[in-house]
C-alpha atoms as a PDB file:
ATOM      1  CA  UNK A   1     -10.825 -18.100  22.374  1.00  0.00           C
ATOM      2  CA  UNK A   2     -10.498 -21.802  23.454  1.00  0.00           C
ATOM      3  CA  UNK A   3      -9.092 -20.410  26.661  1.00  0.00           C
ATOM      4  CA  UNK A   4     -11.758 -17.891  27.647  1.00  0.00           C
ATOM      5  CA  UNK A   5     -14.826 -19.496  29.167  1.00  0.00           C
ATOM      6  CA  UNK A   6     -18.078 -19.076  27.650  1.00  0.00           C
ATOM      7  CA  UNK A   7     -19.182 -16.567  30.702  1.00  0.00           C
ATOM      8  CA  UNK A   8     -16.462 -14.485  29.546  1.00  0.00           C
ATOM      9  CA  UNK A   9     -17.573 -14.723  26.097  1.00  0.00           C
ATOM     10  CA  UNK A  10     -21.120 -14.183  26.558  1.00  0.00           C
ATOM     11  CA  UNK A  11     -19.540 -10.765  28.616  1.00  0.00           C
ATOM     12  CA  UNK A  12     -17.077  -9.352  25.415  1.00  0.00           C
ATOM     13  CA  UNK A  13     -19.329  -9.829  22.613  1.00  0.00           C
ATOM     14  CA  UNK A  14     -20.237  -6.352  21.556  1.00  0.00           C
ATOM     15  CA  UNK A  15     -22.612  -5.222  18.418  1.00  0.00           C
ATOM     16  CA  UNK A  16     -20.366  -4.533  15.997  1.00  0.00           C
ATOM     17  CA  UNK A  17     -18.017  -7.221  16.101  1.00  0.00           C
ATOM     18  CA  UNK A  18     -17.056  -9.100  13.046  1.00  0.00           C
ATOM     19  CA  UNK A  19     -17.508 -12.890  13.287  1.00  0.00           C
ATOM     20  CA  UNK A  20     -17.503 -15.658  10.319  1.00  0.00           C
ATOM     21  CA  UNK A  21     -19.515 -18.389  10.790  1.00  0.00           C
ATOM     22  CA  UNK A  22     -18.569 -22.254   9.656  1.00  0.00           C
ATOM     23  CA  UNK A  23     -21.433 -23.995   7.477  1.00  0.00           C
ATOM     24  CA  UNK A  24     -21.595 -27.843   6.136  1.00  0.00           C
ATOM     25  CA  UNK A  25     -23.150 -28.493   2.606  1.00  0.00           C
ATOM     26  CA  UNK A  26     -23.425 -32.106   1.272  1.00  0.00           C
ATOM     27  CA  UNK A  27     -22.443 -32.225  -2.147  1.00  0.00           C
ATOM     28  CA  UNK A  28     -24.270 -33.892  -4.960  1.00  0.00           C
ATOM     29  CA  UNK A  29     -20.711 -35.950  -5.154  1.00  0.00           C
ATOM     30  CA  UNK A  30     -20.249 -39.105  -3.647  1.00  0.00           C
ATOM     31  CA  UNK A  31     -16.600 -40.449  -1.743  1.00  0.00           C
ATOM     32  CA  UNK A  32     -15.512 -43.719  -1.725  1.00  0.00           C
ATOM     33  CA  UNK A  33     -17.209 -44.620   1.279  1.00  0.00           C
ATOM     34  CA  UNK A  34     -20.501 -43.767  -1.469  1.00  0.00           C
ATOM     35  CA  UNK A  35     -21.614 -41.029   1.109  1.00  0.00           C
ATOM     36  CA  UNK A  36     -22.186 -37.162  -0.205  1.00  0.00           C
ATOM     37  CA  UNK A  37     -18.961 -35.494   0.031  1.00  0.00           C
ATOM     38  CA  UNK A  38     -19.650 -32.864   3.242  1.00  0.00           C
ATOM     39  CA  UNK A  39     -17.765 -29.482   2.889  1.00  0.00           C
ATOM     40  CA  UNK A  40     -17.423 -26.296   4.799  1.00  0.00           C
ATOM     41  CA  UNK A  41     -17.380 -22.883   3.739  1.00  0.00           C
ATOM     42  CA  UNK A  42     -16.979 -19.437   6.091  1.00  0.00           C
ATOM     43  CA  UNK A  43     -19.483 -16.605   6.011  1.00  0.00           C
ATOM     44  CA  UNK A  44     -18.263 -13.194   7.387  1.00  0.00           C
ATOM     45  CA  UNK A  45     -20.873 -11.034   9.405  1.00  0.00           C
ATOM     46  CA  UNK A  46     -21.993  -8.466  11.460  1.00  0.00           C
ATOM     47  CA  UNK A  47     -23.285  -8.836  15.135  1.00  0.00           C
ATOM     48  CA  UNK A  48     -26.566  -6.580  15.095  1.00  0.00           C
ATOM     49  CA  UNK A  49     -27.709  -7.548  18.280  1.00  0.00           C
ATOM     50  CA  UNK A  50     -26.611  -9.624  22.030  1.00  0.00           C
ATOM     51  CA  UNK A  51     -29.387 -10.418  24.281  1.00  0.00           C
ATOM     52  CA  UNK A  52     -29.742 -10.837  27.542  1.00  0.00           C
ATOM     53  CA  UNK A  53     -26.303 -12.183  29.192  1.00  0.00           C
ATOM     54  CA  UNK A  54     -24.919 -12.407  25.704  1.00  0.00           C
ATOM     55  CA  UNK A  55     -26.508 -15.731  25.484  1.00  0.00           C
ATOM     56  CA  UNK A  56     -27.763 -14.864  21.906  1.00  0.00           C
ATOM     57  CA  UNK A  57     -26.642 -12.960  18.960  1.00  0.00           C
ATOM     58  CA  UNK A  58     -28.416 -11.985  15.930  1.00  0.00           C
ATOM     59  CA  UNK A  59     -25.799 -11.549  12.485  1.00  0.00           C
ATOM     60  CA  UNK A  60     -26.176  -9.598   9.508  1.00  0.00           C
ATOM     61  CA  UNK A  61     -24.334 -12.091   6.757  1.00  0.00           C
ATOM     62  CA  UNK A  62     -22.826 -10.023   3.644  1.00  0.00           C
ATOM     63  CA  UNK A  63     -24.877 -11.780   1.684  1.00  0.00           C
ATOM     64  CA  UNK A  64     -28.027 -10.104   3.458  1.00  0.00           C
ATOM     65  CA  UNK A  65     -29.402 -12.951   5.232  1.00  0.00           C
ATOM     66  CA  UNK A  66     -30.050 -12.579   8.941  1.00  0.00           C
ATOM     67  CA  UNK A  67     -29.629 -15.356  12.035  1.00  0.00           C
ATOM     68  CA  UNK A  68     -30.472 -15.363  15.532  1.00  0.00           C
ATOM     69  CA  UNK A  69     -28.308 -17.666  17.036  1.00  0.00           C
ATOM     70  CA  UNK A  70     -26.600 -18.894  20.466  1.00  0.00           C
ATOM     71  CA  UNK A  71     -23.379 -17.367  21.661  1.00  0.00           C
ATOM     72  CA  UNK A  72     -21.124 -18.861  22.146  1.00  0.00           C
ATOM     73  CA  UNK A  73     -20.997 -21.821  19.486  1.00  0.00           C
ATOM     74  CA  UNK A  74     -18.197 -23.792  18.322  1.00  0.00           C
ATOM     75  CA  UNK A  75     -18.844 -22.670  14.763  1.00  0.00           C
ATOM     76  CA  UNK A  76     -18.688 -18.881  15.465  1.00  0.00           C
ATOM     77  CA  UNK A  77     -15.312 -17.027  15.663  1.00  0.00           C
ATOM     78  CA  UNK A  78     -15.342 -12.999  16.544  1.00  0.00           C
ATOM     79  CA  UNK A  79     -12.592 -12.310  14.075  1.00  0.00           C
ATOM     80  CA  UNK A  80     -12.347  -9.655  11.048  1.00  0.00           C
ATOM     81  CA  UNK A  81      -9.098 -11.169   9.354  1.00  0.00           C
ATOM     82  CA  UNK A  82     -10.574 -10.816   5.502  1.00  0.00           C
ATOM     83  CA  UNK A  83     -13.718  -9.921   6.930  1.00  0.00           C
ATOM     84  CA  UNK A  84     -14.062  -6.133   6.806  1.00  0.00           C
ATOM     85  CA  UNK A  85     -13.261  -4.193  10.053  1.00  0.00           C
ATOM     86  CA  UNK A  86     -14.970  -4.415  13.270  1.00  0.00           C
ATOM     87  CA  UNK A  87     -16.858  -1.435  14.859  1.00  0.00           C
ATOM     88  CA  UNK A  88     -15.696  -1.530  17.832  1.00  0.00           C
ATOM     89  CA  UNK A  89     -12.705  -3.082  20.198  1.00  0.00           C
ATOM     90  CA  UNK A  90     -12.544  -7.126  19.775  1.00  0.00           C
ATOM     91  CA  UNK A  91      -8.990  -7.518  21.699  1.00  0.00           C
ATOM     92  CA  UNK A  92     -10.655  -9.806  24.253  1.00  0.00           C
ATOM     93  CA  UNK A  93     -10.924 -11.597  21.486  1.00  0.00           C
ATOM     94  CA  UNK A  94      -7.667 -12.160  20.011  1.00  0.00           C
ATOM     95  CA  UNK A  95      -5.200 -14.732  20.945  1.00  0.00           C
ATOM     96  CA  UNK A  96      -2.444 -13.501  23.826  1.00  0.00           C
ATOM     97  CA  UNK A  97       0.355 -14.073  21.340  1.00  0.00           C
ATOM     98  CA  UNK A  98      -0.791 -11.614  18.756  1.00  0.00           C
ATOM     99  CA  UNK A  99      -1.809  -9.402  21.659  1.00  0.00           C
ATOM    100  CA  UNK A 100       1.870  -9.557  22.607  1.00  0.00           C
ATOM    101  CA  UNK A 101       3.009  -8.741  18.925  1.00  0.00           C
ATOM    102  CA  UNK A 102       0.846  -6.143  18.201  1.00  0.00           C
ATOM    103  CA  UNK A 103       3.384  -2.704  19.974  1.00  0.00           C
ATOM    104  CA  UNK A 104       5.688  -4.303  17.307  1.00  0.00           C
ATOM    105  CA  UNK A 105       3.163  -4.736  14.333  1.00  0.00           C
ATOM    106  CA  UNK A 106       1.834  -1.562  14.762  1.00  0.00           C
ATOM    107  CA  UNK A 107       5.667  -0.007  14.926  1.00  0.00           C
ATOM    108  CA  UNK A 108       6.553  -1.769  11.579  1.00  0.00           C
ATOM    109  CA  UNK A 109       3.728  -0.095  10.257  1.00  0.00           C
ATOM    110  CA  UNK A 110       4.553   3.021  11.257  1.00  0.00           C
ATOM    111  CA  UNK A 111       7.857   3.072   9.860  1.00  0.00           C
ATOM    112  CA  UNK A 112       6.422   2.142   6.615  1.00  0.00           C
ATOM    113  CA  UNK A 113       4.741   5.150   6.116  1.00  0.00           C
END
């Protein structure tokens, strides 16, 4: 996604998408700099809703909690990789090299079943 502008993100983003969404916490733990140890954790998600110009987007977390937030952000990725299945198409969203792999990936699979 690092190569598509944020225009072009703001266009893709679609209700229904899967996205996980990167969150610091400051544990109770100190380094040995004696600052709290910061660490990040992913939270998968729903988009329920793009505004205007795809500007915003509100997400239904698993866990239940809502967020409004602004689209693009450097801590949201569109991506359902062990994050349930999106709704609707995301390839705008996946990197040109799997996009190039996937006629194969999809005939491997095939011929396993």
């Amino acid at each position: 996604v690092a190569a598509m502008s944020p225009a072009t993100q703001r266009r893709k983003i679609k209700i229904g998408m899967r996205v996980k969404v990167c969150f610091e916490f400051k544990s109770n733990k100190r380094g040995q700099d004696g600052k709290n140890i910061r660490y990040y954790r992913w939270c998968g998600g729903g988009v329920t809703r793009v505004g205007p110009e795809g500007k915003q987007i509100r997400i239904l977390y698993d866990d239940g909690t809502e967020e409004n937030t602004v689209f693009p952000d450097n801590e949201i990725v569109v991506d359902d990789n062990e994050n349930g299945n999106h709704q609707v198409p995301a390839d705008a969203f996946l990197p040109y090299t799997l996009l190039a792999k996937q006629p194969a990936i999809l005939m491997a699979i095939n011929e396993a079943n």
